[in-house]
Every structure is written in C-alpha cells, then in structure tokens.
C-alpha atoms as a PDB file:
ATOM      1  CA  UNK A   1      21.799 -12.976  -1.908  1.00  0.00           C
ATOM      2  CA  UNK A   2      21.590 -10.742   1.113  1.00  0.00           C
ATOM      3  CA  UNK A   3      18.873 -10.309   3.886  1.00  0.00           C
ATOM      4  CA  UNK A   4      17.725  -6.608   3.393  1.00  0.00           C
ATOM      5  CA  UNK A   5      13.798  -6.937   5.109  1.00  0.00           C
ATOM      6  CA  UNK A   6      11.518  -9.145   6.437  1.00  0.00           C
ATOM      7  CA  UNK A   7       7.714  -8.409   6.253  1.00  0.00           C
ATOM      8  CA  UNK A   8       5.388 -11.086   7.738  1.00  0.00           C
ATOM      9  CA  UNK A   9       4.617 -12.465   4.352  1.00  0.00           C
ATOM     10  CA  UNK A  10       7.984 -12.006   2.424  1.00  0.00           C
ATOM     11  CA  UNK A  11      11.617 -11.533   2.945  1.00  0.00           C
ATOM     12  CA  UNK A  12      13.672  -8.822   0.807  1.00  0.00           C
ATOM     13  CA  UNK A  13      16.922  -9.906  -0.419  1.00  0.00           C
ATOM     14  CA  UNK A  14      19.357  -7.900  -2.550  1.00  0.00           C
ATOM     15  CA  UNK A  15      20.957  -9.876  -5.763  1.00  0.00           C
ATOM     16  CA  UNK A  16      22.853  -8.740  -9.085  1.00  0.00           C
ATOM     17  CA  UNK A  17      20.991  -9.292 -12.704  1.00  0.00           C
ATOM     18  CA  UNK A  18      23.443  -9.095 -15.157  1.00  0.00           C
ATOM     19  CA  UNK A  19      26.035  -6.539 -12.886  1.00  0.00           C
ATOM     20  CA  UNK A  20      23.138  -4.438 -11.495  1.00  0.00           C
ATOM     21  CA  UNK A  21      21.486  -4.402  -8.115  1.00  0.00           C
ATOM     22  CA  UNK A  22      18.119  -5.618  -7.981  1.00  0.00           C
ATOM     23  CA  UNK A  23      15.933  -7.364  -5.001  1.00  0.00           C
ATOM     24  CA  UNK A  24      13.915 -10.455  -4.930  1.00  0.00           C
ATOM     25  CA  UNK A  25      10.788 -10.740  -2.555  1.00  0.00           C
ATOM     26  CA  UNK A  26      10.248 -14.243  -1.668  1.00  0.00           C
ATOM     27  CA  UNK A  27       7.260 -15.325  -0.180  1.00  0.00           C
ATOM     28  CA  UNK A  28       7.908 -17.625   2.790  1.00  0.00           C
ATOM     29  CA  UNK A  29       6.389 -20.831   3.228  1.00  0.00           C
ATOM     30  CA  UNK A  30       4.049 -20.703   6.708  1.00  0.00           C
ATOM     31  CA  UNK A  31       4.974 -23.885   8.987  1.00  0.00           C
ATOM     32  CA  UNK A  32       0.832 -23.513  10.554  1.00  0.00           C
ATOM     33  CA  UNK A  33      -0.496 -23.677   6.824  1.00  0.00           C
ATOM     34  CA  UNK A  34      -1.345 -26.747   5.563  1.00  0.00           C
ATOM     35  CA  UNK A  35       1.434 -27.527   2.492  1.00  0.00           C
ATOM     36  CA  UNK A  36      -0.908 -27.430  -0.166  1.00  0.00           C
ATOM     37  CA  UNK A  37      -2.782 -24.648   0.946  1.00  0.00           C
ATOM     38  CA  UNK A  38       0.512 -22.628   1.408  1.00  0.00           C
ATOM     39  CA  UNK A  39       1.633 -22.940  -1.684  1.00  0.00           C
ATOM     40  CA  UNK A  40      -1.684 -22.187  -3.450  1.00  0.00           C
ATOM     41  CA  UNK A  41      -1.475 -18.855  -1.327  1.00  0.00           C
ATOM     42  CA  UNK A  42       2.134 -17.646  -1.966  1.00  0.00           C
ATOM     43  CA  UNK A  43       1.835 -18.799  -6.009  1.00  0.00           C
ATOM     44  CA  UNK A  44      -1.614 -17.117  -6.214  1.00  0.00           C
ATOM     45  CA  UNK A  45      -0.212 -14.019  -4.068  1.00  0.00           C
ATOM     46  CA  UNK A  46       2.956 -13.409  -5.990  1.00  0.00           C
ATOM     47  CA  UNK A  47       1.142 -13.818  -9.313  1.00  0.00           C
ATOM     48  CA  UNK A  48      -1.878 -11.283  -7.987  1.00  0.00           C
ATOM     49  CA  UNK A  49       1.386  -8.906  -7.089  1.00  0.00           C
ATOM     50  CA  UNK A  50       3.339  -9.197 -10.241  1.00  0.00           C
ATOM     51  CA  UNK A  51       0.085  -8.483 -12.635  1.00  0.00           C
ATOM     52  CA  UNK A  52      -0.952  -5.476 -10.573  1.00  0.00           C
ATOM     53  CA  UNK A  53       2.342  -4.165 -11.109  1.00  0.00           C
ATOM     54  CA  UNK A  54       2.668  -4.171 -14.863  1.00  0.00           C
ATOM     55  CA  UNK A  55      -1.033  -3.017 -14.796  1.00  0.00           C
ATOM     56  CA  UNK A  56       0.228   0.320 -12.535  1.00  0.00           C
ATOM     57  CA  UNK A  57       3.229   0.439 -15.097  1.00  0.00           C
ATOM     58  CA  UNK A  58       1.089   0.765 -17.886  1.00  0.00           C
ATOM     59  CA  UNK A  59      -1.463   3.173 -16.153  1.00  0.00           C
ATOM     60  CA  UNK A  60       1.960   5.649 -15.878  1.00  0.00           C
ATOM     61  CA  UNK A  61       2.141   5.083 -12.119  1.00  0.00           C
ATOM     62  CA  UNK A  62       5.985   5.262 -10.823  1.00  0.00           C
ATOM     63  CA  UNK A  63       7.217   1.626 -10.157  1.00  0.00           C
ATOM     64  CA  UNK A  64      10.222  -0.904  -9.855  1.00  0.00           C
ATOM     65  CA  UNK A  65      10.712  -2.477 -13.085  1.00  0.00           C
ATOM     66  CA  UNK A  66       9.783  -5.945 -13.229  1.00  0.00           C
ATOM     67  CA  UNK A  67      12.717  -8.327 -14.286  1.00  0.00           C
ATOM     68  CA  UNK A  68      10.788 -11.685 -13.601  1.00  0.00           C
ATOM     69  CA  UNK A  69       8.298 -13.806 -11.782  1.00  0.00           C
ATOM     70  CA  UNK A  70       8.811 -17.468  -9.940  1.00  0.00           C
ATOM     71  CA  UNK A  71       6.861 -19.074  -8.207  1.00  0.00           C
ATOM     72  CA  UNK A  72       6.647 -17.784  -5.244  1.00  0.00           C
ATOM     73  CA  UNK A  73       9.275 -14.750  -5.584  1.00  0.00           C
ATOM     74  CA  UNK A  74       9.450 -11.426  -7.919  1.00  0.00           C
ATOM     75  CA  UNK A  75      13.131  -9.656  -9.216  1.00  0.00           C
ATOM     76  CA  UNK A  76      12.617  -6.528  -9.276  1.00  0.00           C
ATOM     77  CA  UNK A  77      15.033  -3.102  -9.694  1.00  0.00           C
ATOM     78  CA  UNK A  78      16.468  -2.222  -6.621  1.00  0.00           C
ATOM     79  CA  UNK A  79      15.345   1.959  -6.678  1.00  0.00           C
ATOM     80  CA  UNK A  80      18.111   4.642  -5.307  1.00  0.00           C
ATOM     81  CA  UNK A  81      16.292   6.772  -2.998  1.00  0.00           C
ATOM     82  CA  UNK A  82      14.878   7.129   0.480  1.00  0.00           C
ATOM     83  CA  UNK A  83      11.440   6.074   1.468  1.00  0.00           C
ATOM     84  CA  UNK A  84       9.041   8.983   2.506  1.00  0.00           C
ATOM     85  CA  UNK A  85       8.643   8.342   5.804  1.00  0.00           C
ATOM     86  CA  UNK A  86      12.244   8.593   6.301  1.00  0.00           C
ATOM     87  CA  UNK A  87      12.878  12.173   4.552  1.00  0.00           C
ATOM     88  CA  UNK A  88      11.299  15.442   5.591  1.00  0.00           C
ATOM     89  CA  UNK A  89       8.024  15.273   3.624  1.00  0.00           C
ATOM     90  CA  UNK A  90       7.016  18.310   1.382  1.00  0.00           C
ATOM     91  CA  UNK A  91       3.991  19.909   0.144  1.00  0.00           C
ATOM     92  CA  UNK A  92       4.632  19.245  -3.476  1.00  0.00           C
ATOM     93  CA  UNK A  93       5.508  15.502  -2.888  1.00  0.00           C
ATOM     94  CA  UNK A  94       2.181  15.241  -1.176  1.00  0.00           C
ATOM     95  CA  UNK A  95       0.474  16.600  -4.475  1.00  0.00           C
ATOM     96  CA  UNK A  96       2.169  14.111  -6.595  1.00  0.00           C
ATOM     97  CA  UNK A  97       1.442  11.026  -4.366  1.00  0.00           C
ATOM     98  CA  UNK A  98      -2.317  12.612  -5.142  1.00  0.00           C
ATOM     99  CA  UNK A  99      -1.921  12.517  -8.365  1.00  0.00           C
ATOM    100  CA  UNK A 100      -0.018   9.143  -8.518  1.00  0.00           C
ATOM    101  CA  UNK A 101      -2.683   7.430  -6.195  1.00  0.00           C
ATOM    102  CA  UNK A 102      -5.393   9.183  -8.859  1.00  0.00           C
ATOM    103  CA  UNK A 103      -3.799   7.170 -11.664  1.00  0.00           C
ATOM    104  CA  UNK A 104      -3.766   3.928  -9.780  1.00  0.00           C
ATOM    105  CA  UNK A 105      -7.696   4.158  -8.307  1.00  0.00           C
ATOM    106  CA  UNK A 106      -8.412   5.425 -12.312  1.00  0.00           C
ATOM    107  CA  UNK A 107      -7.331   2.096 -13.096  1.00  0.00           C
ATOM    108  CA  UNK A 108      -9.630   0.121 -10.329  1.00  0.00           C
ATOM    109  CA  UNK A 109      -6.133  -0.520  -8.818  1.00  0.00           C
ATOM    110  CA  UNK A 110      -6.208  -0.205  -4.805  1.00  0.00           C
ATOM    111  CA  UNK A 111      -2.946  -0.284  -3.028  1.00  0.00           C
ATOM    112  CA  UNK A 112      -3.622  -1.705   0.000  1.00  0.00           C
ATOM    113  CA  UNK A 113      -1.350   0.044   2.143  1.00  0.00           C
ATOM    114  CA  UNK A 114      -0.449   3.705   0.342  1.00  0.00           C
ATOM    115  CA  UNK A 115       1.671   5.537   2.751  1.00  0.00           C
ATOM    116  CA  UNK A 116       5.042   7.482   3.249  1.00  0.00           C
ATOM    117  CA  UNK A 117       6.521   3.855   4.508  1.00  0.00           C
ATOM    118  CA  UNK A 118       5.661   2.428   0.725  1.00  0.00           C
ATOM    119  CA  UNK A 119       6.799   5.405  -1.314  1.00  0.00           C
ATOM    120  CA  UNK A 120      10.600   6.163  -2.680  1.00  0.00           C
ATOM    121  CA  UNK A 121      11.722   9.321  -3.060  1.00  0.00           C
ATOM    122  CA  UNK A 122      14.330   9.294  -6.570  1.00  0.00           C
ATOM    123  CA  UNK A 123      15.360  12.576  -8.877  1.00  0.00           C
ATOM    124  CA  UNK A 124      12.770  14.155  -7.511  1.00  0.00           C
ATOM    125  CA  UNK A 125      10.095  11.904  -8.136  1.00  0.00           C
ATOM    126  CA  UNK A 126       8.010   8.678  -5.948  1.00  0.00           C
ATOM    127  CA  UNK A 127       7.881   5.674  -6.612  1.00  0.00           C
ATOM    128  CA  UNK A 128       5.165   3.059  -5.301  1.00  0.00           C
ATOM    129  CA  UNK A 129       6.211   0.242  -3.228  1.00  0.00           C
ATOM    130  CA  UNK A 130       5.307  -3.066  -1.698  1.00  0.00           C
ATOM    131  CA  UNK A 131       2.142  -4.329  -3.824  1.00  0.00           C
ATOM    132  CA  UNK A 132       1.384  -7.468  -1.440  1.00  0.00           C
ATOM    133  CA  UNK A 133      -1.989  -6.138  -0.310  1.00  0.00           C
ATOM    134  CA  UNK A 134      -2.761  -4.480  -3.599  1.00  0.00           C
ATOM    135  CA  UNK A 135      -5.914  -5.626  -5.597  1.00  0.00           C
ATOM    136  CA  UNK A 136      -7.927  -4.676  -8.214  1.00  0.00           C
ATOM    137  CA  UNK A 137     -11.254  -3.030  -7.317  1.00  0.00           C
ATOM    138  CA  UNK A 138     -13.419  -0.664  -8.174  1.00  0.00           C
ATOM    139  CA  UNK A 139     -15.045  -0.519  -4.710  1.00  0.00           C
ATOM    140  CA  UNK A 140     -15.282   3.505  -3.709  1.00  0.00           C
ATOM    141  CA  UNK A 141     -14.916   1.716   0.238  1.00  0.00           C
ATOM    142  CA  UNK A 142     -11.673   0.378  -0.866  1.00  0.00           C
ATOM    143  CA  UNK A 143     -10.601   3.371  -2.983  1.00  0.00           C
ATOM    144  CA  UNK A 144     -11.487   5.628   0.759  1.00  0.00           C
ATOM    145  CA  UNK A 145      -9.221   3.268   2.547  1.00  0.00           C
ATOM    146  CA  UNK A 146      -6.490   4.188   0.672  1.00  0.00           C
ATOM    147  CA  UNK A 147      -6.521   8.078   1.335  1.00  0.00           C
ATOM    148  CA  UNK A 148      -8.013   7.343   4.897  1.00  0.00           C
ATOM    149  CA  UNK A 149      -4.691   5.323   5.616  1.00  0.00           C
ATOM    150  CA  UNK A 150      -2.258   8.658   4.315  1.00  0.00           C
ATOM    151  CA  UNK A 151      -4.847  10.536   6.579  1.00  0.00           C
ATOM    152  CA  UNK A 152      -3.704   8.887   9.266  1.00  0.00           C
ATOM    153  CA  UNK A 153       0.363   9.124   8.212  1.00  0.00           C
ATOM    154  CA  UNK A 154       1.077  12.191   7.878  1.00  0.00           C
ATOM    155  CA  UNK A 155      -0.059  15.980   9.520  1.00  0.00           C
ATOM    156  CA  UNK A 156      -3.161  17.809   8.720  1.00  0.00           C
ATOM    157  CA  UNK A 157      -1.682  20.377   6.155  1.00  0.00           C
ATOM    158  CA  UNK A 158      -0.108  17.914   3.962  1.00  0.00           C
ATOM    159  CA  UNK A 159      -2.653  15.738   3.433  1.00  0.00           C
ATOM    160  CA  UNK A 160      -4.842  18.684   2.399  1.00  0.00           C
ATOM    161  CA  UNK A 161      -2.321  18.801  -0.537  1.00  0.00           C
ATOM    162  CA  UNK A 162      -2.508  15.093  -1.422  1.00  0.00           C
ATOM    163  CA  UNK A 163      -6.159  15.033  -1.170  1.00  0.00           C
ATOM    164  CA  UNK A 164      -6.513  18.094  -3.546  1.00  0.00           C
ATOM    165  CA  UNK A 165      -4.042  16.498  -6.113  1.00  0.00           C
ATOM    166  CA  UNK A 166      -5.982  13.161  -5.842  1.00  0.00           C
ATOM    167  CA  UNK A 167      -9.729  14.454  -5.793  1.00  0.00           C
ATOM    168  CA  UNK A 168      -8.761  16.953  -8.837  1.00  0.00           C
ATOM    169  CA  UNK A 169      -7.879  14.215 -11.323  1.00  0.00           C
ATOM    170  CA  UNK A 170      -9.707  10.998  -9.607  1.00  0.00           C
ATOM    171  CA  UNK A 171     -12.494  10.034 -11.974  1.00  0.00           C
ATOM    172  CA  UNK A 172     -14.776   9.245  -9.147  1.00  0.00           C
ATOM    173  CA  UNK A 173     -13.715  12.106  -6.318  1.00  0.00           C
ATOM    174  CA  UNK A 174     -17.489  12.740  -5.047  1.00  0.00           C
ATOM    175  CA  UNK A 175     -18.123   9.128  -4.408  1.00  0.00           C
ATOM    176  CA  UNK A 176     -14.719   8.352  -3.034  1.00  0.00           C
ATOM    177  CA  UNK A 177     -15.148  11.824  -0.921  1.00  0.00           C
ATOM    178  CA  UNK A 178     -18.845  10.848   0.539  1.00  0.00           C
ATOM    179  CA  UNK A 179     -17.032   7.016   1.386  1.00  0.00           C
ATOM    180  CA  UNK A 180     -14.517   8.713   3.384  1.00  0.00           C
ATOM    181  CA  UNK A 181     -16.710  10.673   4.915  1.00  0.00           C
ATOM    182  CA  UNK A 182     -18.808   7.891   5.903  1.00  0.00           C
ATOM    183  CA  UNK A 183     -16.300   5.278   6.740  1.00  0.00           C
ATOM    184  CA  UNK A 184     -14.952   8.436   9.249  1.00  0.00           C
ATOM    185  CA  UNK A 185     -18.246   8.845  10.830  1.00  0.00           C
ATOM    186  CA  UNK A 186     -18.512   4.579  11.359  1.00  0.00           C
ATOM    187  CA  UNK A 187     -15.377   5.127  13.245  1.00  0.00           C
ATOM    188  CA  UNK A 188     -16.040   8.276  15.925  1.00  0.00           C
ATOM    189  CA  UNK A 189     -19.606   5.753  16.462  1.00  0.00           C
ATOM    190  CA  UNK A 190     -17.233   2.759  17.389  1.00  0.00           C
ATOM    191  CA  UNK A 191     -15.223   5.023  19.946  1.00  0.00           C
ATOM    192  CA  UNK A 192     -17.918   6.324  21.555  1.00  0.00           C
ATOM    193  CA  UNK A 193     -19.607   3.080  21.866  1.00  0.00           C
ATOM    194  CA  UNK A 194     -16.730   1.027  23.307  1.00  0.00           C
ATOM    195  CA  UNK A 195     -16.358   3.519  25.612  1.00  0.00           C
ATOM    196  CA  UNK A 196     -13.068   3.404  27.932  1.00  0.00           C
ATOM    197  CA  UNK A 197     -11.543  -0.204  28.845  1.00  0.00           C
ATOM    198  CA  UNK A 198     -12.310  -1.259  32.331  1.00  0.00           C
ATOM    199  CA  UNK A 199      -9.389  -0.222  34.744  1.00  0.00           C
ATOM    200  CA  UNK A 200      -7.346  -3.012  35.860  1.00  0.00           C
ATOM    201  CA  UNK A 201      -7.815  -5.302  32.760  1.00  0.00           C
ATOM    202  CA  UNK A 202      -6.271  -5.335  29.157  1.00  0.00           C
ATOM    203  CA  UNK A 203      -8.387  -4.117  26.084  1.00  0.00           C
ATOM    204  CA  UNK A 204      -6.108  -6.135  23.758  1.00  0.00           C
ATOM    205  CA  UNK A 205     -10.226  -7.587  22.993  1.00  0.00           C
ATOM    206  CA  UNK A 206     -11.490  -4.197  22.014  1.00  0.00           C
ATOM    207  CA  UNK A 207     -11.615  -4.411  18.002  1.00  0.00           C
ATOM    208  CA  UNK A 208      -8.810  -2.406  16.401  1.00  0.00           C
ATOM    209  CA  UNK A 209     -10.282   1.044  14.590  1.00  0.00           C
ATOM    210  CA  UNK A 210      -8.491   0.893  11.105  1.00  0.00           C
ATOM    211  CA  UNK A 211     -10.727   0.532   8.735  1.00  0.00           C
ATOM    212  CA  UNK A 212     -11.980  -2.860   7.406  1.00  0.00           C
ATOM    213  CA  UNK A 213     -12.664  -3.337   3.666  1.00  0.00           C
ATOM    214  CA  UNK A 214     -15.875  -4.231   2.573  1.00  0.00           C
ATOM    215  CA  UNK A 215     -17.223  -5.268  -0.643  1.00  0.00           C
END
C-alpha cells in the first residue's frame, strides 16, 4: 500500500482489490490514549463511519462504494475526479451539493464537515467524502452547521445557489433556516463581546468562533 493522506485521525493509503484501485482509511492507534480506550474509539469510529455510509448510499446520496470493513480500517473505491476546492466551482455544482446535502439531512444524516475540501467532482457529478465526523441526527442545530460550514467555504453568490437547492427539497428548511439564523446571531454576540485581544499578548485563549454542536 501507498501513503496518499494523513488526517489527524486516519491515514489514506492506495491498494488494488482484485486489479482495481481502491483506498483504505486506517484509523491510527493514539500513543496518549489509554490501549483499551483507543481501540474502543477507532472500532466504534470506523463502524459509526462505515454504517453512515451505506445509510447515504441507500438515501441516493453520491458515495465511494464500500468494499469492506476491519476493525479499525474501511476499503473503499478510489473515485477519478478532483475535489471541489481544487477546481473552479460553478453555480450548478453548488445546486447539486444543495440538493445532495437535502438527501443526506432527509435522512437525519449530518456530515460533519460538508465542504468543497470533502466533495469529488466525476462525469459531471459530486461525490461526498470523508464521513469521520458524520453522525446521525435529527438535531435542526446540527443540520445548520452543516450549511453554516459551506457558508463559510465558498463566496456569497454561490452559496445562494446551494442554499436554494437545499432549502427547496429539505423536509425541514424553515426550522433549519431559523437555526442558522440563530446560531449566526450567537456568533456576531461573541465578537462583540470578546472585543479586540490586548496588544502585546497572544489571543490563542480567546474561544475559536466555528460553531459548536449542541444537542
């Protein structure tokens, strides 16, 4: 196997399954973890990973195909393509990661991390990347994360498109919507409270603003 990635909870390597490309993510073991607590993390991690998934493949959402599950690693297909952050980004591939993110939230599925950086560009369609923060939920908070975090990727204009796409065929647009909204609104507050850091000393203490999930 070859190196392709490493993420801070898996490395990518490519492989061959019967003559064809694929890639295995293997979820490292963590040297500060206690052993048995490590391996109760990675096995219940990759298995949380794997079932989401077959759960997005069956909701029609664009993914690898699943060749198997170990452990504390998924084989995968390797997809031809380039990711979306990498390409010039157009309107209408905005409107179908709307409508692909619609399907997935439909199905109480939240990504995690739903950006250009985890979406492959192939024959003219996406595909959905990189499940490891993925979870099922049917949390409108969580759901407003997701489109809050492709707010923050991408310009002004084309996330008008994906929002469109997504509110016109998300099941619950007015309560993800008035989420958003507020989870927006939570974050100008913070700002303005902080205020600026004092001159002289880090603000590596100041709280980060992305947003944090909540129940």
């Amino acid at each position: 196997m070859r190196k392709l990635s490493r993420g801070a909870e898996a490395t990518i390597y490519l492989t061959k399954i019967f003559g064809k490309e694929a890639v295995v993510k293997i979820r490292e073991s963590k040297g500060y973890r206690v052993r048995v607590l490590d391996e109760r993390i990675r096995y219940y991690r990759t298995r949380s990973e794997a079932r989401t998934i077959f759960r997005a493949m069956a909701a029609g959402v664009p993914v690898p195909t699943l060749f198997g599950v170990a452990r504390f690693s998924i084989c995968m297909e390797k997809l031809e393509g380039v990711l979306l952050k990498d390409s010039r980004i157009t309107p209408r591939q905005m409107r179908y990661a709307g409508a692909i993110l619609s399907l997935l939230h439909n199905s109480n599925i939240v990504h995690g991390d739903f950006t250009p950086a985890n979406l492959i560009a192939k024959g003219g369609k996406l595909h959905v990347i990189d499940f490891g923060l993925s979870e099922s939920s049917n949390s409108y908070e969580d759901k407003a994360v997701d489109l809050l975090l492709m707010k923050r990727a991408v310009s002004g204009p084309l996330y008008k498109h994906f929002s469109d796409s997504y509110f016109s065929s998300s099941r619950s647009s007015k309560a993800v919507l008035a989420r958003l909204s507020e989870i927006e609104l939570r974050g100008r507050y913070r700002l303005r409270t902080l205020g600026p850091a004092t001159p002289g000393k880090s603000s590596g203490n100041q709280r980060s603003q992305t947003p944090q999930r909540q129940g």
